[in-house]
Protein backbone atom coordinates (compact mmCIF):
# COMPACT_ATOMS: atom_id res chain seq x y z
CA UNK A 1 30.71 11.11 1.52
CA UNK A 2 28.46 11.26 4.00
CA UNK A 3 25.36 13.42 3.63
CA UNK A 4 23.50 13.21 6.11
CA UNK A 5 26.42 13.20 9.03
CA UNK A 6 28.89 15.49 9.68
CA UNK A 7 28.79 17.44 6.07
CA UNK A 8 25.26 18.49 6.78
CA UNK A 9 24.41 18.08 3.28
CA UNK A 10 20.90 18.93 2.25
CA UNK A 11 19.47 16.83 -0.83
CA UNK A 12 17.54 18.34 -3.12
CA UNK A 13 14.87 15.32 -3.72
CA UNK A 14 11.78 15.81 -5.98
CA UNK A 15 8.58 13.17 -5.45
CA UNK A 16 6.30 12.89 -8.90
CA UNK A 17 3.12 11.27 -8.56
CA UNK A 18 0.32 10.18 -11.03
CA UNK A 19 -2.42 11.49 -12.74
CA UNK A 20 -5.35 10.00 -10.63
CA UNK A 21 -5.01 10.37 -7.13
CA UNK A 22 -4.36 13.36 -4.80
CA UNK A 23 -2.00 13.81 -2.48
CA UNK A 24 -2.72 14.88 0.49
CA UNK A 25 -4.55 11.22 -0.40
CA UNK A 26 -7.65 12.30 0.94
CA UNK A 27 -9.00 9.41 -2.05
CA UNK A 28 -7.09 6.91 -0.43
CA UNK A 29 -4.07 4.79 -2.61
CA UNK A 30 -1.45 3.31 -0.58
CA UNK A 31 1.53 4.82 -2.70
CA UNK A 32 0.76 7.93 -2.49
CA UNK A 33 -0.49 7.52 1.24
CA UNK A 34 3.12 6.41 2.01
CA UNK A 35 5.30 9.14 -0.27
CA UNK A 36 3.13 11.73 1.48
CA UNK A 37 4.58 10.79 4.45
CA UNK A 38 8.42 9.79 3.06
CA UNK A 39 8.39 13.28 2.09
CA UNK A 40 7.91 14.87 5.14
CA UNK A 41 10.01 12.88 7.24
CA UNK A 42 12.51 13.57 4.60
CA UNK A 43 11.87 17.45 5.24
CA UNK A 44 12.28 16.50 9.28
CA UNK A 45 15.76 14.71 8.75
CA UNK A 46 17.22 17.97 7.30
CA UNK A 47 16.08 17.79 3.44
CA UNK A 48 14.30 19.85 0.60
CA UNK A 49 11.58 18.43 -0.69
CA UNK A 50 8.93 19.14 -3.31
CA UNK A 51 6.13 16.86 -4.24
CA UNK A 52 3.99 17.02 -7.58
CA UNK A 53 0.66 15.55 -7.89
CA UNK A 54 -3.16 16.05 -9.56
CA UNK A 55 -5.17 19.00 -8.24
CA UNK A 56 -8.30 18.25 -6.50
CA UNK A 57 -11.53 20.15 -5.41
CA UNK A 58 -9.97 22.58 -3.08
CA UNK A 59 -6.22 21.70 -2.91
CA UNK A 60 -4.40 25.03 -3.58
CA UNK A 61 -2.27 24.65 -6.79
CA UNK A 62 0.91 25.17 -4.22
CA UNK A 63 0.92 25.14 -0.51
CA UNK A 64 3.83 24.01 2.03
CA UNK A 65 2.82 21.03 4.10
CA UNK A 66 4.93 19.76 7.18
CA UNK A 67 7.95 21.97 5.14
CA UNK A 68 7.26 19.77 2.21
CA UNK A 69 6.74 22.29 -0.88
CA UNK A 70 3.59 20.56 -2.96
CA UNK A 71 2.85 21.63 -6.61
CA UNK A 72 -0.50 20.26 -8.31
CA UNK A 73 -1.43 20.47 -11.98
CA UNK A 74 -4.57 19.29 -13.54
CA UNK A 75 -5.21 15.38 -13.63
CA UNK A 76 -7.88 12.80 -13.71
CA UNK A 77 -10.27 10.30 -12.52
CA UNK A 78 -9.43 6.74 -12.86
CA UNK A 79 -10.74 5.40 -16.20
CA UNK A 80 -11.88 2.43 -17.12
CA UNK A 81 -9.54 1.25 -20.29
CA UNK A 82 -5.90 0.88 -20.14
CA UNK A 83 -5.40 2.40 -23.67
CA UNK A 84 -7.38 5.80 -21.80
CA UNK A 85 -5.49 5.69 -18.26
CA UNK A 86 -1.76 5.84 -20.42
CA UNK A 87 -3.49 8.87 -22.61
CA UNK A 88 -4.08 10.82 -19.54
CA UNK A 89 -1.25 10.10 -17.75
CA UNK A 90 1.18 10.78 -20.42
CA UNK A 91 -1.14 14.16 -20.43
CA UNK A 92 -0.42 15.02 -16.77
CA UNK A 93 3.21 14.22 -16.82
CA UNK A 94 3.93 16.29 -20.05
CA UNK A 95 2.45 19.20 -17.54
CA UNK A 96 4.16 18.25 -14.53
CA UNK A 97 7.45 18.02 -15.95
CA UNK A 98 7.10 21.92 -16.40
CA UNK A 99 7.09 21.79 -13.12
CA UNK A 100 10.17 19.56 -12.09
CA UNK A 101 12.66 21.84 -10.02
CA UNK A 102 16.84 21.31 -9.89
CA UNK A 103 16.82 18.28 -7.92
CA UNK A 104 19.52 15.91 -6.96
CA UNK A 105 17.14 13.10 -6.84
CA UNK A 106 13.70 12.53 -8.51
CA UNK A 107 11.42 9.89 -7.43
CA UNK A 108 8.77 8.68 -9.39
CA UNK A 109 5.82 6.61 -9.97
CA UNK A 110 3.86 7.49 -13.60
CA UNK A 111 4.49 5.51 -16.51
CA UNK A 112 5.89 8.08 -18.45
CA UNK A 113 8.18 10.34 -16.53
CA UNK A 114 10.87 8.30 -16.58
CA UNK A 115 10.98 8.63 -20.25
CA UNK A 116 10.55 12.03 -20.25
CA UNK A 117 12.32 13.77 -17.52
CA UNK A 118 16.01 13.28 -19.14
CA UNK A 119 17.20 16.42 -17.87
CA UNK A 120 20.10 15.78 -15.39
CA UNK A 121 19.42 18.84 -13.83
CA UNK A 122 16.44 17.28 -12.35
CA UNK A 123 17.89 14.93 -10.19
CA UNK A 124 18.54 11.12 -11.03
CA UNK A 125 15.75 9.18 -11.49
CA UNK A 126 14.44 6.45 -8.99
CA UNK A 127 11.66 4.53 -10.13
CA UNK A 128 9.43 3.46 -7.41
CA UNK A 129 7.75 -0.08 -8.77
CA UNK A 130 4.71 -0.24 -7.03
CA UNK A 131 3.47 -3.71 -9.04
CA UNK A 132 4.41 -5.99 -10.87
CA UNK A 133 6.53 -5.54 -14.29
CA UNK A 134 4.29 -5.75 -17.31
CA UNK A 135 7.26 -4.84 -20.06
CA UNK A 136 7.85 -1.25 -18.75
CA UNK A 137 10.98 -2.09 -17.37
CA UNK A 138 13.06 -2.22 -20.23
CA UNK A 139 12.01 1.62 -21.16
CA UNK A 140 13.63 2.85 -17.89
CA UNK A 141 17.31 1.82 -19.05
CA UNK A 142 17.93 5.19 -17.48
CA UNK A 143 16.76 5.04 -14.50
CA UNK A 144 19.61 5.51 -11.88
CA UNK A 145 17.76 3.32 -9.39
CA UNK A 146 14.39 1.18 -9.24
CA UNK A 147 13.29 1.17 -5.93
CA UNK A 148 10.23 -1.68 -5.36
CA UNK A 149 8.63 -2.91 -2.19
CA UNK A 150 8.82 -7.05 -1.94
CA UNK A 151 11.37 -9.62 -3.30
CA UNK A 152 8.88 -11.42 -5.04
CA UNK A 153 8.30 -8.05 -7.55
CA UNK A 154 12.14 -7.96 -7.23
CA UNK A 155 12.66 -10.91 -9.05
CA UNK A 156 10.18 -10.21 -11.55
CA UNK A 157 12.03 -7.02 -12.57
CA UNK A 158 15.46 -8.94 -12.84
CA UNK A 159 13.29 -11.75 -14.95
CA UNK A 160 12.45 -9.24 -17.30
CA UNK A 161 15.38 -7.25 -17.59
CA UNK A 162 18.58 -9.02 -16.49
CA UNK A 163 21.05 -6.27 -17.23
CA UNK A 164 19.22 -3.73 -14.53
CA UNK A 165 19.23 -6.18 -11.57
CA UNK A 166 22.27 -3.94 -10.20
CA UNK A 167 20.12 -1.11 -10.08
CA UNK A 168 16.83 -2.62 -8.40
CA UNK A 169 16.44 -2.19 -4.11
CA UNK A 170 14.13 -3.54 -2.27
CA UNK A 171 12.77 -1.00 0.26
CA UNK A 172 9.59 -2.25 2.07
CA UNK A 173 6.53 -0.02 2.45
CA UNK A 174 6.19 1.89 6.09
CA UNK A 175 3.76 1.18 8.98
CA UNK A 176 2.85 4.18 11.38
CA UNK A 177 1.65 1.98 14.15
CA UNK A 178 0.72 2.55 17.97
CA UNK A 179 3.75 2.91 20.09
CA UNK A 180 2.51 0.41 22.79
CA UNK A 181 0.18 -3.18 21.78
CA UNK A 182 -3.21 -2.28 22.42
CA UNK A 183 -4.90 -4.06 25.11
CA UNK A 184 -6.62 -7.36 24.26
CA UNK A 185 -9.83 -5.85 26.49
CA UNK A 186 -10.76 -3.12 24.34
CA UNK A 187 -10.88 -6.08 21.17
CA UNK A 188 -14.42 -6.96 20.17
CA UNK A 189 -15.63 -9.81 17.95
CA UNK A 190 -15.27 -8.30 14.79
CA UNK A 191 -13.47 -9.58 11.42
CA UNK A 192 -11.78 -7.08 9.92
CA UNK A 193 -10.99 -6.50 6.12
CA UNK A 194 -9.61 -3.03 4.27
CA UNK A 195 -9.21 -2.57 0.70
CA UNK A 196 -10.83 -2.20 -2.13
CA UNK A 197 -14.60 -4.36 -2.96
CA UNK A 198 -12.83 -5.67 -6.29
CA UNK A 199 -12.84 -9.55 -7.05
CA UNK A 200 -8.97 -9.65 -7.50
CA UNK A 201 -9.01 -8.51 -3.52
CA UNK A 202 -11.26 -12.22 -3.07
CA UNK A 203 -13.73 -10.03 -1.56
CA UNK A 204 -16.57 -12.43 -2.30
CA UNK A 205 -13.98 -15.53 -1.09
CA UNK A 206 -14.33 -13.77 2.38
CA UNK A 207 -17.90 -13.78 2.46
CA UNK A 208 -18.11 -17.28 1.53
CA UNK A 209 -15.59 -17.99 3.91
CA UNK A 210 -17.84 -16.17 6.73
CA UNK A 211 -21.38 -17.23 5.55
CA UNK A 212 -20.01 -21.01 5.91
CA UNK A 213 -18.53 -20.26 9.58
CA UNK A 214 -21.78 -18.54 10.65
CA UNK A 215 -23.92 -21.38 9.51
CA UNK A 216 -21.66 -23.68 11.33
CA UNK A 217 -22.43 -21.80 14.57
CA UNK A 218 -20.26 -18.63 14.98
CA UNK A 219 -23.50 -16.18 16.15
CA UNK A 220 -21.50 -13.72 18.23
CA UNK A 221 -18.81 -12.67 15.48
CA UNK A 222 -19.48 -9.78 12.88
CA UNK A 223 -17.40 -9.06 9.89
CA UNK A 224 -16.99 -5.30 9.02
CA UNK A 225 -16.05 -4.71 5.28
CA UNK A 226 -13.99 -1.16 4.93
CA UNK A 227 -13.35 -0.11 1.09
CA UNK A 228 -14.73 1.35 -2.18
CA UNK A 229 -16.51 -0.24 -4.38
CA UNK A 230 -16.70 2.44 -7.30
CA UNK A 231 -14.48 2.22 -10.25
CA UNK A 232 -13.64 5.26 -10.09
CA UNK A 233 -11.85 4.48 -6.69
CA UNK A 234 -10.25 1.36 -7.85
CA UNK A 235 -13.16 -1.36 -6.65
CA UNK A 236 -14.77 -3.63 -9.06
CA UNK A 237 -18.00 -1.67 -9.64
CA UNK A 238 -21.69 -1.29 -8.63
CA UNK A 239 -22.85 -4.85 -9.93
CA UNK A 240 -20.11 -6.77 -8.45
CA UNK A 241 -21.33 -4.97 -4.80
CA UNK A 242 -24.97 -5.56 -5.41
CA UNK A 243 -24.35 -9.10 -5.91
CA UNK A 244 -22.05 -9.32 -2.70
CA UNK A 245 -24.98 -7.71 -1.09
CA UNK A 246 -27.45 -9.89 -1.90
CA UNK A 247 -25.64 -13.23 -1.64
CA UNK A 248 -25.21 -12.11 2.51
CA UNK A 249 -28.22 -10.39 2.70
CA UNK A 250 -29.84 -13.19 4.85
CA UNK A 251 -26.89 -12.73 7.32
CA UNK A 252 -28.37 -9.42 8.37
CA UNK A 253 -26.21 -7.30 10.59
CA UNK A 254 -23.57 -9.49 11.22
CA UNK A 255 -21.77 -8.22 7.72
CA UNK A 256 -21.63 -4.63 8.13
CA UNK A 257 -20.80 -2.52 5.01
CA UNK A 258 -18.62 0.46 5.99
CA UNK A 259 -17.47 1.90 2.86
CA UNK A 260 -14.16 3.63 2.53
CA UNK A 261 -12.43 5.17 5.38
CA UNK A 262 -9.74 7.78 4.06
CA UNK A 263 -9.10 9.09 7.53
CA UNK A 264 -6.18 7.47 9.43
CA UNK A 265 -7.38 8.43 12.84
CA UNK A 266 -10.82 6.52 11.89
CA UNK A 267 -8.83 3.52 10.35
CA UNK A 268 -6.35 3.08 13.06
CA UNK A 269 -9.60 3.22 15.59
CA UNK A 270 -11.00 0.16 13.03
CA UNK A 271 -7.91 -1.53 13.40
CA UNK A 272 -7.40 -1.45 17.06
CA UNK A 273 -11.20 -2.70 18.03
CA UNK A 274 -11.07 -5.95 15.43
CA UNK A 275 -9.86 -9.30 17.13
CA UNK A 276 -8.13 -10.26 13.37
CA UNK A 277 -7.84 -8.95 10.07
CA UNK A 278 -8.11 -10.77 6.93
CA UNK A 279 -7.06 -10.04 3.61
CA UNK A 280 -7.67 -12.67 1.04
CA UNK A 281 -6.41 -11.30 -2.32
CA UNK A 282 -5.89 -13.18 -5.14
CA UNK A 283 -3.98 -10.58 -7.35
CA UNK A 284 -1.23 -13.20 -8.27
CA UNK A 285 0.21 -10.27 -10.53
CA UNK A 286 -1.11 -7.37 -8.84
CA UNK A 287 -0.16 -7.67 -5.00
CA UNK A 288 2.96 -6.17 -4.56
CA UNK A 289 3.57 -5.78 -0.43
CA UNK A 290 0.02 -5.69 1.65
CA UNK A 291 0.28 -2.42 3.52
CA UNK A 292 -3.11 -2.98 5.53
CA UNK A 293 -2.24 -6.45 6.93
CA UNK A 294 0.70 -4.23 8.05
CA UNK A 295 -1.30 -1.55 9.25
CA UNK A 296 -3.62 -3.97 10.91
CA UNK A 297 -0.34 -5.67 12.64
CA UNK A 298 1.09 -2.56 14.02
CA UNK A 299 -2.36 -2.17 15.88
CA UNK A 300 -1.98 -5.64 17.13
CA UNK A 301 -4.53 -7.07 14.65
CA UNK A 302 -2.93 -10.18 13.26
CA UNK A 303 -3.58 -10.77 10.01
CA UNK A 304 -5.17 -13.60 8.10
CA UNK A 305 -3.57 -13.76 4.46
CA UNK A 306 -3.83 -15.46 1.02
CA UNK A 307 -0.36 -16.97 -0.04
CA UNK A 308 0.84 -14.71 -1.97
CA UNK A 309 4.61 -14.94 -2.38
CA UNK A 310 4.58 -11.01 -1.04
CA UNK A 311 2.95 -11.53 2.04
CA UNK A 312 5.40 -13.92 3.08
CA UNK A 313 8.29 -11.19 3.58
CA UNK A 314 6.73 -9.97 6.83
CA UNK A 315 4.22 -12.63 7.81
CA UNK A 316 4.77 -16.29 9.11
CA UNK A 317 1.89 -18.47 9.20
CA UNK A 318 1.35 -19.48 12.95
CA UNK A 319 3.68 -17.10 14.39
CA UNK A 320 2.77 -13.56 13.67
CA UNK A 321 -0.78 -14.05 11.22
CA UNK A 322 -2.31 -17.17 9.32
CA UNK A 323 -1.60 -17.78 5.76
CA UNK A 324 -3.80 -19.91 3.75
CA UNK A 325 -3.73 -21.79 0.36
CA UNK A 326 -5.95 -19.45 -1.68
CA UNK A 327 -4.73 -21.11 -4.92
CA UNK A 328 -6.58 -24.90 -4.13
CA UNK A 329 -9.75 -25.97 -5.03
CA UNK A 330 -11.42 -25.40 -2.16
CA UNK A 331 -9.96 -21.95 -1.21
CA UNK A 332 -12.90 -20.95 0.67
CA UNK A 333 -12.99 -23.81 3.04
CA UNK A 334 -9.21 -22.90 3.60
CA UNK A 335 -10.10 -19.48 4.38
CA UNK A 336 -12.73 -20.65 6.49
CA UNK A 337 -10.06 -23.37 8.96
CA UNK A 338 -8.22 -20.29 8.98
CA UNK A 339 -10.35 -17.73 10.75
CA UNK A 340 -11.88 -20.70 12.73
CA UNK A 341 -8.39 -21.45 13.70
CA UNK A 342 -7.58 -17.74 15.04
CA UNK A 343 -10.88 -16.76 17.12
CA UNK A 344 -11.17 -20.54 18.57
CA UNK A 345 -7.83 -20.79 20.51
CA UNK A 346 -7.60 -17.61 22.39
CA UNK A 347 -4.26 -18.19 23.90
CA UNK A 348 -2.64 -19.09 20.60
CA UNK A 349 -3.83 -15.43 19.39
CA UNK A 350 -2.49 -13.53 21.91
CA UNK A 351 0.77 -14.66 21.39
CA UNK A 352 0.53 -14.12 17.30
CA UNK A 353 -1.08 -10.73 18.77
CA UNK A 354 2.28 -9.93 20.70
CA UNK A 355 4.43 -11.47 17.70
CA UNK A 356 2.34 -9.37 14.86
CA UNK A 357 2.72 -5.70 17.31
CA UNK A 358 6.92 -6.55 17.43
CA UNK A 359 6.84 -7.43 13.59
CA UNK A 360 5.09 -3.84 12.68
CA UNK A 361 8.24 -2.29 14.75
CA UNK A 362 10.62 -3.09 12.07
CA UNK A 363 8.91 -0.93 9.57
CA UNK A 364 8.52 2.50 11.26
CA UNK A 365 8.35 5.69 8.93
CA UNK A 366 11.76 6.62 10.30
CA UNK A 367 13.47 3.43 9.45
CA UNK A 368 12.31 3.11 6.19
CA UNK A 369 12.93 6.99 5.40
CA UNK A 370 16.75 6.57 6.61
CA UNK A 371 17.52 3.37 4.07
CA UNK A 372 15.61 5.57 1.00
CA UNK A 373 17.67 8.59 2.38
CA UNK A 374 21.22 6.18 1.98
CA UNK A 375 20.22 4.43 -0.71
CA UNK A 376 20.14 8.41 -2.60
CA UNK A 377 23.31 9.45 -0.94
CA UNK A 378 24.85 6.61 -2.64
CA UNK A 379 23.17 7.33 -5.95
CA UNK A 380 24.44 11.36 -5.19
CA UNK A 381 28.21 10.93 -4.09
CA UNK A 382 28.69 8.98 -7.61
């Protein structure tokens, strides 16, 4: 059957997010940044859609956004233990599940939901797997479909339970990117990193990296540092950034500290003025896809990333961004040949510029909508 052709057939899909961020994600958080958007495009190809997530400050407890009907119940700040963070958000989803309309699909997120939204009347449950499998996977035997976002977090679901592999899609994350490649003139010499100031992200590999290059003789070059560095907010705390801070202090103004950007406007601007972007995380178990090196491409800012197994569905070292060995000894010299590498030979970059833009292409919001959208037909005509 085809749904979305010639039967007309509107789903019915339900999106369930977690306990700690808002959506709109005026907070930031990349998942919820990119069902935000899913949902409304799945509202503009002729669906109903209602999204649950945590109430914030303002945010009205229901309100229709781009047709997409948006519920919020109480939720939380990010805490610091594990044992507190599954507390709360088994709290929130026992409250959102009061919630959960007659859906034909259900997409979710939390921890728990899957385990407690058996009711077939709300839709089949899809299990978005936004990082790598810690054990959870064998609780969501249920699950009608477990969608995740790189091969490499693909596998690791099918390591850990075998008998599900049927049932797990790779869907890659969206990039809402300029429709033409920015012009190399408006570029200035600026370094570029987003994310959060946490060590997993090898924030303090970067400015190690830099420091050494500077010293060596790159003056003209500045490296602008976008991200949050309170726990609440995901980053690694205030005496991890204090010592960051004073490590570079001696470099002055050529490090400038930016703190988060939430606005896309604001970050696309960021994007669009660096020369390259570099991303160094070492999360060997917590990187799942890299949607700012994305993000960064689709402005035609080539990226500069650690070698991650995830990074390497959409990047190719010396083609369309750098990849270095972040897993040797000396990592930070690595990092170091790397950026050296990209500013030095400006030729060379233009064409990983060009090659980076086309890359980005592949991923548009309406592309990646469309295979979720058939993947659920499927899921529905059973």
């Amino acid at each position: 059957m085809n749904f979305c052709g010639p039967t007309n057939y509107q789903m019915k899909i339900t999106i369930l997010q977690g306990a700690f961020l808002p959506v709109p994600p005026v907070l930031g958080g990349g998942v919820e940044k990119i069902w935000f958007a899913l949902g409304k495009e799945f509202v503009r190809k002729g669906h109903k859609v209602t999204h649950i997530s945590r109430n914030y400050e303002e945010f009205a407890s229901e309100e229709f956004i781009g047709g997409v009907h948006h519920l919020r119940v109480r939720g939380y700040d990010t805490p610091r233990s594990m044992a507190v963070t599954k507390w709360r958000d088994l709290l929130y989803t026992r409250r959102a599940a009061k919630l959960l309309p007659e859906a034909d699909i259900l997409v979710t997120n939390t921890f728990w939901a899957p385990l407690l939204s058996r009711d077939s009347r709300n839709g089949k449950i899809c299990v978005h797997v936004a990082r790598y499998p810690k054990g959870q996977m064998r609780l969501y035997r249920a699950a009608a479909r477990l969608h995740t976002v790189s091969q490499a977090v693909r596998d690791a679901i099918c390591k850990e339970v075998p008998l599900m592999a049927d049932s797990v899609r790779v869907i890659p994350n969206f990039v809402e990117g300029s429709s033409q490649q920015v012009d190399s003139e408006r570029k200035v010499a600026e370094i570029l990193y987003v994310g959060r100031i946490h060590p997993e992200k090898g924030t303090h590999l970067l400015l190690k990296a830099f420091t050494r290059l500077v010293d060596e003789g790159l003056r003209t070059w500045k490296l602008r540092i976008v991200g949050p560095w309170e726990v609440k907010l995901g980053g690694g705390g205030e005496h991890y950034f204090n010592s960051l801070r004073k490590e570079t202090e001696r470099l002055g103004p050529r490090i400038v500290w930016n703190g988060p950007v939430f606005d896309t406007s604001e970050l696309r601007s960021l994007y669009q003025q660096s020369t390259i972007f570099v991303y160094p995380s070492l999360a060997e178990r917590g990187e799942t896809f890299g949607l700012a090196p994305l993000e960064a491409m689709g402005e035609g800012c080539p990226p500069i990333v650690s070698s991650l197994e995830c990074f390497q569905d959409f990047v190719t070292s010396g083609q369309n961004g750098w990849i270095f060995n972040h897993r040797s000894s000396d990592a930070e010299n690595n990092l170091a040949y790397a950026i050296r590498d990209a500013i030095n030979n400006k030729v060379h970059l233009s064409v990983i510029r060009a090659n980076a833009f086309r890359t980005a292409q592949e991923f548009s919001l309406s592309n990646i909508a469309g295979r979720y959208l058939s993947d659920f037909e499927q899921l529905v005509a059973r």
